[in-house]
Protein backbone atom coordinates (compact mmCIF):
# COMPACT_ATOMS: atom_id res chain seq x y z
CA UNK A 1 -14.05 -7.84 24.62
CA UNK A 2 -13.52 -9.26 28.14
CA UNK A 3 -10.07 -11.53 27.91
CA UNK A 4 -8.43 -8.95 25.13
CA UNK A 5 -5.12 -8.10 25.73
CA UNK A 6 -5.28 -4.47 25.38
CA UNK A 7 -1.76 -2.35 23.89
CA UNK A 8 -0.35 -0.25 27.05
CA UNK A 9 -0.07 2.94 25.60
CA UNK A 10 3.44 4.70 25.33
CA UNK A 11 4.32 7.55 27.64
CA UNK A 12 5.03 10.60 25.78
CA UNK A 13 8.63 11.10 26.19
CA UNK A 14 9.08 7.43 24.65
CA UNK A 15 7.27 8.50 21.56
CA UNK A 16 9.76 8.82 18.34
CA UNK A 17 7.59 11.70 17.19
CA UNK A 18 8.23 13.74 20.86
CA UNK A 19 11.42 14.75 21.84
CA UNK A 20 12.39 11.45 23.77
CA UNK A 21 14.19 8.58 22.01
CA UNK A 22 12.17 5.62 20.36
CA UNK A 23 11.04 2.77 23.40
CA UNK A 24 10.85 -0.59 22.31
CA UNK A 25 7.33 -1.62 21.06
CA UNK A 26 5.54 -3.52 23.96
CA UNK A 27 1.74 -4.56 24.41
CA UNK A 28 0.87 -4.84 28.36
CA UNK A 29 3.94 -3.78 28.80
CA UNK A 30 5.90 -7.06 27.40
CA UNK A 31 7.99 -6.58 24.49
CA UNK A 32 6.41 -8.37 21.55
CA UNK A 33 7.78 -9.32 18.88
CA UNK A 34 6.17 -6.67 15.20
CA UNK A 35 7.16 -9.57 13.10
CA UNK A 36 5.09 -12.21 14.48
CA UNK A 37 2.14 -9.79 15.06
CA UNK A 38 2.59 -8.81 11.56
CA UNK A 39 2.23 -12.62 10.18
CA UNK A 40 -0.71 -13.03 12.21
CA UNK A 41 -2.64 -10.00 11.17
CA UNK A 42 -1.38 -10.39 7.11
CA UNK A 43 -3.27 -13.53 6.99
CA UNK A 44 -6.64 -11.35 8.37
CA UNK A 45 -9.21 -9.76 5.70
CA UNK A 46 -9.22 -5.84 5.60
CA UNK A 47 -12.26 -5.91 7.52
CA UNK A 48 -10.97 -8.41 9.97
CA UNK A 49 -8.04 -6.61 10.41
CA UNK A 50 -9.59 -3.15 11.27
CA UNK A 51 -11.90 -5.33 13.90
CA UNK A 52 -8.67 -7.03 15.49
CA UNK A 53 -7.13 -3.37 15.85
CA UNK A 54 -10.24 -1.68 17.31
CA UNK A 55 -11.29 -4.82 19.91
CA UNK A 56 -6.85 -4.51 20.76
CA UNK A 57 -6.57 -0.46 20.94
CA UNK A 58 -9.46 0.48 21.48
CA UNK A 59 -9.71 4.62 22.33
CA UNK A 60 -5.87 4.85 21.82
CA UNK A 61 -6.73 3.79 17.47
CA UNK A 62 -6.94 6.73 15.26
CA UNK A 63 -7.58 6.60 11.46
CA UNK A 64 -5.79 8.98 9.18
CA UNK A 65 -7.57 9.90 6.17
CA UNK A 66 -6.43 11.89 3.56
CA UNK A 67 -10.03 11.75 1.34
CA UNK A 68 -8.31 9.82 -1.22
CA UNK A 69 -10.50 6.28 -2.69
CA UNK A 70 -8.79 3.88 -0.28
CA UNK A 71 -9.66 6.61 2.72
CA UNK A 72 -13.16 6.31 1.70
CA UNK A 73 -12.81 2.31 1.90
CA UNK A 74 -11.62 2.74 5.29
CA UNK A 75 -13.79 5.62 6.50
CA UNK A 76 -17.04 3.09 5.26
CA UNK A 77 -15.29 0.10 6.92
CA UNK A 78 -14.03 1.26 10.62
CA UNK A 79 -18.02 3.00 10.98
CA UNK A 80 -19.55 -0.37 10.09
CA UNK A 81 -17.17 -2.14 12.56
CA UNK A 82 -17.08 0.65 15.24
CA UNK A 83 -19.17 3.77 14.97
CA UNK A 84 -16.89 6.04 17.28
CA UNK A 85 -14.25 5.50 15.71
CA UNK A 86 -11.97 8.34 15.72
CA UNK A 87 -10.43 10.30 12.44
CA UNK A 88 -8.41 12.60 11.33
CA UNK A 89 -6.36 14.24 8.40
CA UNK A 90 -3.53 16.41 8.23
CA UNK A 91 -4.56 19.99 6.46
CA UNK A 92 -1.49 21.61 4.80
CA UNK A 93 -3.74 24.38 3.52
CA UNK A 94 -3.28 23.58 0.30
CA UNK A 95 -5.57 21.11 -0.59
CA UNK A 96 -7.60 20.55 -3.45
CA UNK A 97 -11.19 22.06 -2.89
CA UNK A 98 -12.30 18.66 -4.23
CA UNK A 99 -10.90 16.56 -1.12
CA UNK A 100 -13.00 19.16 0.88
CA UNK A 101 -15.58 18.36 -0.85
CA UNK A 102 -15.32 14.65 0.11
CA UNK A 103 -14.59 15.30 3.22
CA UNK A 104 -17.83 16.90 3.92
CA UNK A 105 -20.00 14.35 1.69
CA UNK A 106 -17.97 11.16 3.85
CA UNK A 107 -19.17 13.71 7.40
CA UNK A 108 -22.50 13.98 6.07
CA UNK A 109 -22.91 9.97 5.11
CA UNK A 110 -21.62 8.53 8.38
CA UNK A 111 -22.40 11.41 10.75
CA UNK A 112 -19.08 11.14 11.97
CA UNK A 113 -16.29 14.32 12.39
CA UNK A 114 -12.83 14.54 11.40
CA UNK A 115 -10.08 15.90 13.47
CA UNK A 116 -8.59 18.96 11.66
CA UNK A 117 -4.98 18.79 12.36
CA UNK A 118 -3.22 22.24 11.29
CA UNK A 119 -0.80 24.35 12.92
CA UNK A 120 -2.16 27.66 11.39
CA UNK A 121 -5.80 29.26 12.25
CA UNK A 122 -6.57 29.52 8.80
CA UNK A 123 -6.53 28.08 5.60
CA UNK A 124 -5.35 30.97 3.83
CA UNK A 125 -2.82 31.69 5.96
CA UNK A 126 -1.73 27.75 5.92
CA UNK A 127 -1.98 27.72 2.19
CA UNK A 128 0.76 31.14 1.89
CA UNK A 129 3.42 29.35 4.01
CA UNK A 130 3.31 26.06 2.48
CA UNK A 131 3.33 27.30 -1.16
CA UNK A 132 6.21 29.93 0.22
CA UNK A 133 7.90 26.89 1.69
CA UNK A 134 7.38 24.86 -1.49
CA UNK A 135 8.91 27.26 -3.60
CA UNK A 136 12.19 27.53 -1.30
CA UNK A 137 12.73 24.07 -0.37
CA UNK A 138 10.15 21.02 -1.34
CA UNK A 139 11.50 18.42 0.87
CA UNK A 140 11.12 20.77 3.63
CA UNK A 141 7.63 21.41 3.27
CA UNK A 142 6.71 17.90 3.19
CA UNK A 143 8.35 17.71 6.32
CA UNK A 144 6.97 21.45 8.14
CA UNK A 145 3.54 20.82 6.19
CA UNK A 146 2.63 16.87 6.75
CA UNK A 147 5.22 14.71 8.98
CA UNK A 148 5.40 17.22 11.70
CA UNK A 149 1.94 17.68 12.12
CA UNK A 150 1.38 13.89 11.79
CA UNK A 151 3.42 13.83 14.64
CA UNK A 152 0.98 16.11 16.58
CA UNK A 153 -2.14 14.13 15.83
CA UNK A 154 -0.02 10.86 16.77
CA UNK A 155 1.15 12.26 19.94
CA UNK A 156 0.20 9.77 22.92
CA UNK A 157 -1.76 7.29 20.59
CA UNK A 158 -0.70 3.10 20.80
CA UNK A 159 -1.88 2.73 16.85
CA UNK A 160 -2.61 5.00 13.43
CA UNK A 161 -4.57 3.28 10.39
CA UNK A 162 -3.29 4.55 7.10
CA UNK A 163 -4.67 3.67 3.35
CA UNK A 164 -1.42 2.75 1.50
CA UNK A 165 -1.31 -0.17 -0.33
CA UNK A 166 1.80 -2.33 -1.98
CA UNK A 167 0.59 -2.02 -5.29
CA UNK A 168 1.30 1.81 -4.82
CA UNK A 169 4.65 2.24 -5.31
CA UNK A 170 7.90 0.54 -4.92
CA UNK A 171 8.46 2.12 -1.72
CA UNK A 172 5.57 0.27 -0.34
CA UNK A 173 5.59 -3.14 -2.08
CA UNK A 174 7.08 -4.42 1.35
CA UNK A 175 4.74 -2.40 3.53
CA UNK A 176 2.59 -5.04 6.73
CA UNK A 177 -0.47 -5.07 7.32
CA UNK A 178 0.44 -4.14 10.86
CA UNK A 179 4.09 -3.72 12.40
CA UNK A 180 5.89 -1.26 14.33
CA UNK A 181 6.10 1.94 12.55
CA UNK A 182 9.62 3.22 13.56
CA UNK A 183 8.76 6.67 12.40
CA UNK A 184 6.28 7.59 15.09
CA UNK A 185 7.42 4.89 17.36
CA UNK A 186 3.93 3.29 17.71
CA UNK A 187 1.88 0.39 15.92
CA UNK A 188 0.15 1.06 12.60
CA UNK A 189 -1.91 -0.70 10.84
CA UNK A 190 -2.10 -0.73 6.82
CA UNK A 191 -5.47 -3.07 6.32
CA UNK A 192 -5.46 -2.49 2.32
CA UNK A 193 -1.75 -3.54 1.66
CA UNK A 194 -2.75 -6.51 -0.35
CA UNK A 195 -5.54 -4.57 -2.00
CA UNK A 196 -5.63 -3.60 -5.87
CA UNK A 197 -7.45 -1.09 -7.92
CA UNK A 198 -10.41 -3.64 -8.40
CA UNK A 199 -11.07 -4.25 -5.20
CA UNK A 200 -11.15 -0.90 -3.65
CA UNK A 201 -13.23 0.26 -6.90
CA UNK A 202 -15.80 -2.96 -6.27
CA UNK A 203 -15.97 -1.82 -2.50
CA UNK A 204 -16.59 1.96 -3.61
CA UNK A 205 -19.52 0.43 -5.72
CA UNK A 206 -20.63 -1.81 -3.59
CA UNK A 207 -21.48 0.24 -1.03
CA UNK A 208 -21.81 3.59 -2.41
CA UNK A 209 -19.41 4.93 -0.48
CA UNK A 210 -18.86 8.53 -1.97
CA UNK A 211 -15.29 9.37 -3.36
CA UNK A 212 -12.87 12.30 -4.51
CA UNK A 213 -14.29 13.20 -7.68
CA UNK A 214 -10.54 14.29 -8.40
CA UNK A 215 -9.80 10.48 -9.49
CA UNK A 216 -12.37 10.56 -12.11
CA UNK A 217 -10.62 13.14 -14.14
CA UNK A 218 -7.37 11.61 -14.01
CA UNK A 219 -5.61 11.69 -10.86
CA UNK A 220 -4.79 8.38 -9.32
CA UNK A 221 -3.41 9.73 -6.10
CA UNK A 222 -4.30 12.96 -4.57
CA UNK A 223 -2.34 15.40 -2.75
CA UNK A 224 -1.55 18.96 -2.20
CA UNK A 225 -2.36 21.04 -5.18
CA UNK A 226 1.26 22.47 -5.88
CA UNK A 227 2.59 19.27 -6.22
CA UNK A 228 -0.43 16.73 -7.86
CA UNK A 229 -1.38 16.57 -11.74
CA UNK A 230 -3.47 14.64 -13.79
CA UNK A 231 -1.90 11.66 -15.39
CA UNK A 232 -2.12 8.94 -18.00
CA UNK A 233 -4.21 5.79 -17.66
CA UNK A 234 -1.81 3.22 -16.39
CA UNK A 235 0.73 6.01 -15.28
CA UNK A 236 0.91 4.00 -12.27
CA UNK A 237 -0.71 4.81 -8.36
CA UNK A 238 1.68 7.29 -7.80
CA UNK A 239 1.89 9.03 -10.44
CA UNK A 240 1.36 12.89 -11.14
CA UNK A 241 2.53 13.00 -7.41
CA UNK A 242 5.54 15.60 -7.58
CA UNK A 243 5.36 15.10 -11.49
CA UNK A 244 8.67 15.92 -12.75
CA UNK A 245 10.75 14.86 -9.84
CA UNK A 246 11.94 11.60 -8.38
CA UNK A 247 10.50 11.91 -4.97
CA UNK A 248 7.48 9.39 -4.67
CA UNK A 249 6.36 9.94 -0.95
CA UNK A 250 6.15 12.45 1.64
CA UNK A 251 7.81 11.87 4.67
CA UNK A 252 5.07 10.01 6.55
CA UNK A 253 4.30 6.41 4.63
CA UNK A 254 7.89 6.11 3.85
């Protein structure tokens, strides 16, 4: 990797997810321009595209998982491209015991660890506040339960990997491959954007890569438990995601 021009990472106070106003995005501390990177890494494979970000960031690259089928895709792929490669998910406490589950088969395949991010000690105790929350205000729990402590694990890092893809939603039919995520005020990088259902499947397959058993019994996208349901075949990505309502993401893809 001698040559690379590494990201300098942002102080702290810069960060839009610490208390300091968003800095402009830079990479050895030149602005750059996100919408030139972003051509240049939308023409890269999903493989290729993880690589570029881990030979660029290096240590300051996490990977958010959230034990979903695309977070399997990209837990298999980052280990075969870097084995020390660093992940997390957010725990709201009310997760399904399913994504648990996967969790622990994905630890036990790779030998790798996820970072537990959680503001609470324990589950239980993470699990009453978020369904009290829920109950008095949804929008805020979304935004207590998952963006703020996104915002934690984020803290101080140049570049977060997510899973979503454009075929998800409307809200994300326009999302890079890599740009400046405004949110968080760092780089992300979204290497399955131009992915669909087959391909993630095939991949799956392919390499046995284990999965949330949760999708085979009719949940395309898994969240927390109060708010995901089953739904129909073609229903859509999204849907049984806050069934009932018109809110289609969190807080922290869009």
């Amino acid at each position: 990797m001698s040559g690379t021009v590494l990201p300098t990472p942002m102080p702290a106070v810069a960060h839009a997810n610490g208390n300091g106003r968003a800095a402009p995005p830079t990479i050895k501390g030149e602005l750059v321009d996100p919408a030139e990177l972003a051509a240049e890494v939308d023409g890269l494979s999903a493989a290729d595209a993880v690589a570029w970000a881990v030979e660029r960031f290096q240590r300051d690259l996490r990977f958010a998982v959230s034990f979903q089928k695309t977070s399997s895709v990209i837990v298999d792929m980052a280990y075969r491209i870097a084995p020390d490669a660093r992940f997390f998910y957010v725990d709201t406490g009310v997760l399904f015991p399913e994504t648990y589950e996967t969790r622990d088969a994905l630890a036990d395949r790779y030998g790798i660890e996820f970072k537990r991010i959680a503001d609470l000690p324990g589950t239980a105790q993470a699990g009453e506040r978020a369904a009290n929350l829920l109950r008095l205000d949804p929008d805020a729990c979304c935004a207590d339960r998952k963006v703020e402590l996104m915002r934690t694990a984020l803290d101080e890092v140049s570049c977060w990997v997510s899973g979503i893809r454009r075929v998800d939603s409307q809200t994300r039919a326009d999302a890079p491959k890599f740009g400046w995520d405004e949110r968080f005020g760092l780089w992300k990088l979204n290497p399955l954007a131009d992915w669909d259902e087959k391909q993630v499947w095939n991949y799956i397959k392919d390499h046995h890569v284990p999965y949330n058993p949760l999708h085979d019994q009719g949940y395309p996208s898994i969240g927390c438990m109060p708010c995901t349901t089953a739904a129909p075949n073609g229903a859509g990505e999204r849907a049984g995601r806050w069934a009932g309502t018109d809110r289609t993401e969190c807080g922290i893809n869009g």
